[in-house]
Protein backbone atom coordinates (compact mmCIF):
# COMPACT_ATOMS: atom_id res chain seq x y z
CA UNK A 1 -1.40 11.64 -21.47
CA UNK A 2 -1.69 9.60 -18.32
CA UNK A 3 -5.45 10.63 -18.47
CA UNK A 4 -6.29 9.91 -21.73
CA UNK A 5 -4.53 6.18 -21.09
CA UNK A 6 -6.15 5.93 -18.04
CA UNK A 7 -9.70 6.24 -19.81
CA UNK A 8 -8.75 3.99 -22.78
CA UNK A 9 -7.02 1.06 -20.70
CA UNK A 10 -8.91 -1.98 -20.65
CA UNK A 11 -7.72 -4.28 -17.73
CA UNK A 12 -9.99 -7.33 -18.15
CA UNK A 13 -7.31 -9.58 -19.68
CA UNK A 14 -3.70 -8.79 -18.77
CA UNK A 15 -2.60 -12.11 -20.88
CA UNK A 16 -4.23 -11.33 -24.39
CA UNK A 17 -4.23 -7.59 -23.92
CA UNK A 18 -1.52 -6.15 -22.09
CA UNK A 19 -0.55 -2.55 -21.46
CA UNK A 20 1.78 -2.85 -24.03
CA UNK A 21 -0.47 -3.74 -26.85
CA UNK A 22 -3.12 -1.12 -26.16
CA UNK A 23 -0.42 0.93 -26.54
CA UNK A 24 0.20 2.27 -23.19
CA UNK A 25 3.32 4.76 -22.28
CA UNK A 26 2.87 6.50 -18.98
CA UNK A 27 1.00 3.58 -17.55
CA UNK A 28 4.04 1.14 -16.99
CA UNK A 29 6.10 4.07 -15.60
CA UNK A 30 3.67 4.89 -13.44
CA UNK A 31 3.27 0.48 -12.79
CA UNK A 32 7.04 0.98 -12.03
CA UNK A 33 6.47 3.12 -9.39
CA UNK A 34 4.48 0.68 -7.35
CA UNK A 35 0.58 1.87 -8.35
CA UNK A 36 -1.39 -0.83 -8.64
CA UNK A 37 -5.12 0.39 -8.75
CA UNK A 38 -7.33 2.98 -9.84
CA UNK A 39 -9.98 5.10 -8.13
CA UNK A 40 -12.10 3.65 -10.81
CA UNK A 41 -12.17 0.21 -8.88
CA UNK A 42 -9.57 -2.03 -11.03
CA UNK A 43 -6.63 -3.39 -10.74
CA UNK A 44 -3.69 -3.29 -13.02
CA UNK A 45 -3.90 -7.63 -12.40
CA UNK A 46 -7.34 -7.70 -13.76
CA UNK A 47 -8.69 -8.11 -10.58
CA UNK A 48 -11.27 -5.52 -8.64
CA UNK A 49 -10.43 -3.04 -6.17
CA UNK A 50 -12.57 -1.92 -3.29
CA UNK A 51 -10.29 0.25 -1.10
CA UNK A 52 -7.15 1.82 -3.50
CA UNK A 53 -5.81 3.97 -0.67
CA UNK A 54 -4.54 7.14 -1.22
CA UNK A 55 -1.63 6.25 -4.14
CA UNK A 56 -3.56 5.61 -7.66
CA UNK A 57 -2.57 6.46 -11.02
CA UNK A 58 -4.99 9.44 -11.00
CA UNK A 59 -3.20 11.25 -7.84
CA UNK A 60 0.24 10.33 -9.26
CA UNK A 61 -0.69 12.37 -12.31
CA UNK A 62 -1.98 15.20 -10.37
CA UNK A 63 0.92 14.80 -8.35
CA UNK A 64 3.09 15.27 -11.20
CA UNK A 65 0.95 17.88 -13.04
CA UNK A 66 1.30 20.06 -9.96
CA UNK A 67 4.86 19.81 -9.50
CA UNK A 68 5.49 21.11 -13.05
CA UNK A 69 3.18 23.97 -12.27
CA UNK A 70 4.58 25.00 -9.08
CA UNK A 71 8.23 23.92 -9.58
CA UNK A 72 9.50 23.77 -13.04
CA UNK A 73 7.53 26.75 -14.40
CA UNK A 74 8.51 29.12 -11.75
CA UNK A 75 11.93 27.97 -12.44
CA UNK A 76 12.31 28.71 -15.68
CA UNK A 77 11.15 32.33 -15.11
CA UNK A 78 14.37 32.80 -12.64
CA UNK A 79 16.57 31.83 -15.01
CA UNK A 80 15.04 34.23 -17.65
CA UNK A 81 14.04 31.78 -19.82
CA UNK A 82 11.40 33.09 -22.14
């Protein structure tokens, strides 16, 4: 999901066009968080980014994709959950 949003969002004008109308869901969670910019050189202000560092939406998704995978999968096969 947080992919999908991240290709759709349209950051050009946060006053007309916020997340919220585009219909965004993982996007302000993530906003919550603290991310502010995207590999893809923008900023969730509108403005441009030319360094995002190492904390962008795109590694908090991976970051969250792999900790499913490794953690809550594997758990639910010790608990014998089918």
């Amino acid at each position: 999901m947080a992919l999908y949003e991240l290709a759709v969002f349209d950051p050009s004008d946060p006053v007309l066009d916020p997340i919220w109308r585009q219909g965004m869901f993982v996007i302000p969670f993530m906003t919550r968080l603290g991310i502010t910019n995207s590999w893809g050189g923008w900023s969730i202000t509108g403005g441009t980014v030319t360094n995002p560092g190492i904390w962008s939406y795109v590694i908090i998704k991976w970051v969250r994709s792999t900790y499913f995978f490794l953690f809550i999968s594997n758990l639910s096969n010790g608990f014998g959950w089918e």
